[in-house]
Protein backbone atom coordinates (compact mmCIF):
# COMPACT_ATOMS: atom_id res chain seq x y z
CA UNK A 1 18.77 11.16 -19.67
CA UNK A 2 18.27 7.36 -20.01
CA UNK A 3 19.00 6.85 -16.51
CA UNK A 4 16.24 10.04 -15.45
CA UNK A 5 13.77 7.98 -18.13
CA UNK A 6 13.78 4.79 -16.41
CA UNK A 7 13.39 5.96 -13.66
CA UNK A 8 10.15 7.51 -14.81
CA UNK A 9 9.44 3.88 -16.05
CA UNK A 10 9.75 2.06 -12.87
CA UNK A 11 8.04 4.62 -10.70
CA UNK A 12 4.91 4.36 -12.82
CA UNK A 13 5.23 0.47 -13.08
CA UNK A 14 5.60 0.15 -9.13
CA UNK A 15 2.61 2.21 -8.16
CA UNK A 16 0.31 0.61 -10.34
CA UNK A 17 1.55 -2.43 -9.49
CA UNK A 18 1.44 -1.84 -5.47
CA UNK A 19 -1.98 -0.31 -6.59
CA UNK A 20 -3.44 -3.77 -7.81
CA UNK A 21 -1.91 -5.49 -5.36
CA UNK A 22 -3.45 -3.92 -2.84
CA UNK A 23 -3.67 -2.42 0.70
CA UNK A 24 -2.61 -5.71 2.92
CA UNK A 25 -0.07 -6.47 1.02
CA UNK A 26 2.53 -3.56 2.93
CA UNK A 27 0.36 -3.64 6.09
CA UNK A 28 1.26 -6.66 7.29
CA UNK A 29 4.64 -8.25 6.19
CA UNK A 30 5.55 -11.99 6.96
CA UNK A 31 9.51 -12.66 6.48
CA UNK A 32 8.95 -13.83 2.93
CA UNK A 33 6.96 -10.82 2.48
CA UNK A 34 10.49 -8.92 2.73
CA UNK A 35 12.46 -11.64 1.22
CA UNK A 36 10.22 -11.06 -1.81
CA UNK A 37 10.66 -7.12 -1.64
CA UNK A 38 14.39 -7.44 -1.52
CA UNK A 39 14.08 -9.67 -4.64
CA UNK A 40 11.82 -6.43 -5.87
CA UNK A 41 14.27 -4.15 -5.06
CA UNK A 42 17.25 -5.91 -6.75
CA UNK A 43 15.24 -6.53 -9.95
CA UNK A 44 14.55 -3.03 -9.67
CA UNK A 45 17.98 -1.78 -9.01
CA UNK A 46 19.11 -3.53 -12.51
CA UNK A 47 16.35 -1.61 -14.29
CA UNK A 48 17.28 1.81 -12.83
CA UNK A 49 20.78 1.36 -13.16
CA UNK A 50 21.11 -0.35 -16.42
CA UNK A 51 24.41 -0.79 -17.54
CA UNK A 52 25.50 2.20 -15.51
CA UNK A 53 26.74 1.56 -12.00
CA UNK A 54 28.63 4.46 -11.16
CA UNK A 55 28.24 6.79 -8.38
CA UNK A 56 26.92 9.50 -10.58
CA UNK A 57 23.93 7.82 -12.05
CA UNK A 58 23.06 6.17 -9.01
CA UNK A 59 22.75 9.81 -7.61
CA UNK A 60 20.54 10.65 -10.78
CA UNK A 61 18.47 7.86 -10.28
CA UNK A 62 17.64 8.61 -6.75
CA UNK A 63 17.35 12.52 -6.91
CA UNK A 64 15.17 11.16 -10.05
CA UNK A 65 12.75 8.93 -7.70
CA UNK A 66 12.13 11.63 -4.75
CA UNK A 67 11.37 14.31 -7.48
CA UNK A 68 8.80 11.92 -8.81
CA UNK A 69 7.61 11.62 -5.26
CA UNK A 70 7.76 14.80 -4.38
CA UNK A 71 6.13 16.37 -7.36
CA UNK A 72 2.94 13.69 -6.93
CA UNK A 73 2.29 14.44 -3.63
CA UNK A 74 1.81 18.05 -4.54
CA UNK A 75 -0.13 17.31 -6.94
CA UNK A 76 -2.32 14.68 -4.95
CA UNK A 77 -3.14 17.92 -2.73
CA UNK A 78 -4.99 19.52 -6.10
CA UNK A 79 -5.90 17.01 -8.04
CA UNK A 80 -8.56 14.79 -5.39
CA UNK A 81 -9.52 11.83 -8.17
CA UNK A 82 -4.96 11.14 -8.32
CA UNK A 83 -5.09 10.81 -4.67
CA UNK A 84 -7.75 8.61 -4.63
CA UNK A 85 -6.45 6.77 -7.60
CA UNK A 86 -2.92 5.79 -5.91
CA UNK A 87 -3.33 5.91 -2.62
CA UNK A 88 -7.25 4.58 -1.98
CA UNK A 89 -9.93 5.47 0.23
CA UNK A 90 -11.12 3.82 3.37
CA UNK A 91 -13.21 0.63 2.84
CA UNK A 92 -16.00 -0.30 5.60
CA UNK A 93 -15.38 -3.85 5.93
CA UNK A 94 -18.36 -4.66 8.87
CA UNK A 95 -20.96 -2.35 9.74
CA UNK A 96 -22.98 -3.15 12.78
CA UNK A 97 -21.15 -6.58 13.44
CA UNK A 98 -22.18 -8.15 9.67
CA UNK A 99 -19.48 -8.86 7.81
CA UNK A 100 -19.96 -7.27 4.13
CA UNK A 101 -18.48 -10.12 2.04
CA UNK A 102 -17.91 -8.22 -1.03
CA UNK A 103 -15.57 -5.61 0.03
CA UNK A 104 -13.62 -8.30 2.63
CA UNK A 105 -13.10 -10.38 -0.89
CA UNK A 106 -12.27 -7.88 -2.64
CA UNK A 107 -9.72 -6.39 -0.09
CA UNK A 108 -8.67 -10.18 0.47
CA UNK A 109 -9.33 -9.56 3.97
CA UNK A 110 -10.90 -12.47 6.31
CA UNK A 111 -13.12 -12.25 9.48
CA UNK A 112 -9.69 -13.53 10.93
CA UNK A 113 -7.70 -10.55 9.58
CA UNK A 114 -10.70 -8.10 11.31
CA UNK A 115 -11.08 -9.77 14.53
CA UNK A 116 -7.10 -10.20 14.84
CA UNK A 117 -7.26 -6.55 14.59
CA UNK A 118 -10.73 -6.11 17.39
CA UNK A 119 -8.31 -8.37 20.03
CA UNK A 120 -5.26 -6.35 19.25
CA UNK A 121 -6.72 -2.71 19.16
CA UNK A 122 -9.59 -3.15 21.22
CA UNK A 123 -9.62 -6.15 23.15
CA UNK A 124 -12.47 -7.23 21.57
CA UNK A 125 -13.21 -11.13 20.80
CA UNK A 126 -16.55 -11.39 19.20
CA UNK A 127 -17.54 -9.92 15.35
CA UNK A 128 -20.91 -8.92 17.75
CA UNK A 129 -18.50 -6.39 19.67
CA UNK A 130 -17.68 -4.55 16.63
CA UNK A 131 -19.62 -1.36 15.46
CA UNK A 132 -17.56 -0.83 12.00
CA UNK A 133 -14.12 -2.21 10.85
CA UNK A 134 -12.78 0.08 8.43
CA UNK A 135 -10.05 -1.24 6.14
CA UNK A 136 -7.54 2.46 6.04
CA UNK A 137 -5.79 3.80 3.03
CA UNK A 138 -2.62 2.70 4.89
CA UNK A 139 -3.43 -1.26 4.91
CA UNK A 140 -4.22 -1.55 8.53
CA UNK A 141 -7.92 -2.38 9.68
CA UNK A 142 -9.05 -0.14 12.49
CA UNK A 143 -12.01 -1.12 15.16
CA UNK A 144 -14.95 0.90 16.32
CA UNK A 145 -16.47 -0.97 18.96
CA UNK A 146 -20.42 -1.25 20.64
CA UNK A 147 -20.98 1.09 22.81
């Protein structure tokens, strides 16, 4: 039971905190982005496991964390204000080729980070050239262009 409550524990504590640190910080991962999650993961691994490394547990632990998983995202699908609470809703970052400074802040996203994106998706090389850059649940930044 100790092993099913921390996992509880760490579930909770990892989607809030993945939920504060925001969208771009899984969208676009630099090599000490992923040195840091494996750090993460072994920190986390200790707090699962606790004293208890057998096979067993570990097997609790994990049917533990894809119930958790499993049971949210069902619920998600009735319950609109959860979804939006841990996974976000699309963010307008430019509308009409004018940056809006207040959301790219708060999403700590830079005219860099959008027009990266216009010259990737689109091919596009000006902040002029783009209609609306829209900052998706998933992280990434997709481009409507001028017509």
């Amino acid at each position: 039971m100790d092993a099913v409550l921390r996992s509880i524990a760490i579930y909770a504590f990892l989607l809030v905190l993945f939920r504060i640190a925001g969208k771009r910080t899984l969208a676009d991962i630099t090599p000490f982005d992923f040195v840091l999650l494996l750090i993460i993961g072994e920190a986390t691994q200790q707090g699962l496991l606790g004293d208890d490394f057998s096979v067993t547990n570990s097997f609790l632990v994990i049917t533990t964390l894809l119930t958790i998983d499993i049971v949210l995202s069902l619920v998600k699908a009735y319950v609109p204000w959860l979804a939006k609470a841990t996974e976000g809703v699309p963010v307008v970052l430019v509308a009409d080729g004018q940056p809006i400074e207040e959301r790219m802040k708060k999403a700590r996203v830079d005219e860099q980070d959008i027009l990266e994106a216009a010259r990737l998706t689109q091919g596009l090389s000006h902040m002029s050239q783009v209609r609306y850059a829209v900052l998706e649940r998933t992280g990434s930044i997709s481009i409507i262009p001028v017509s």
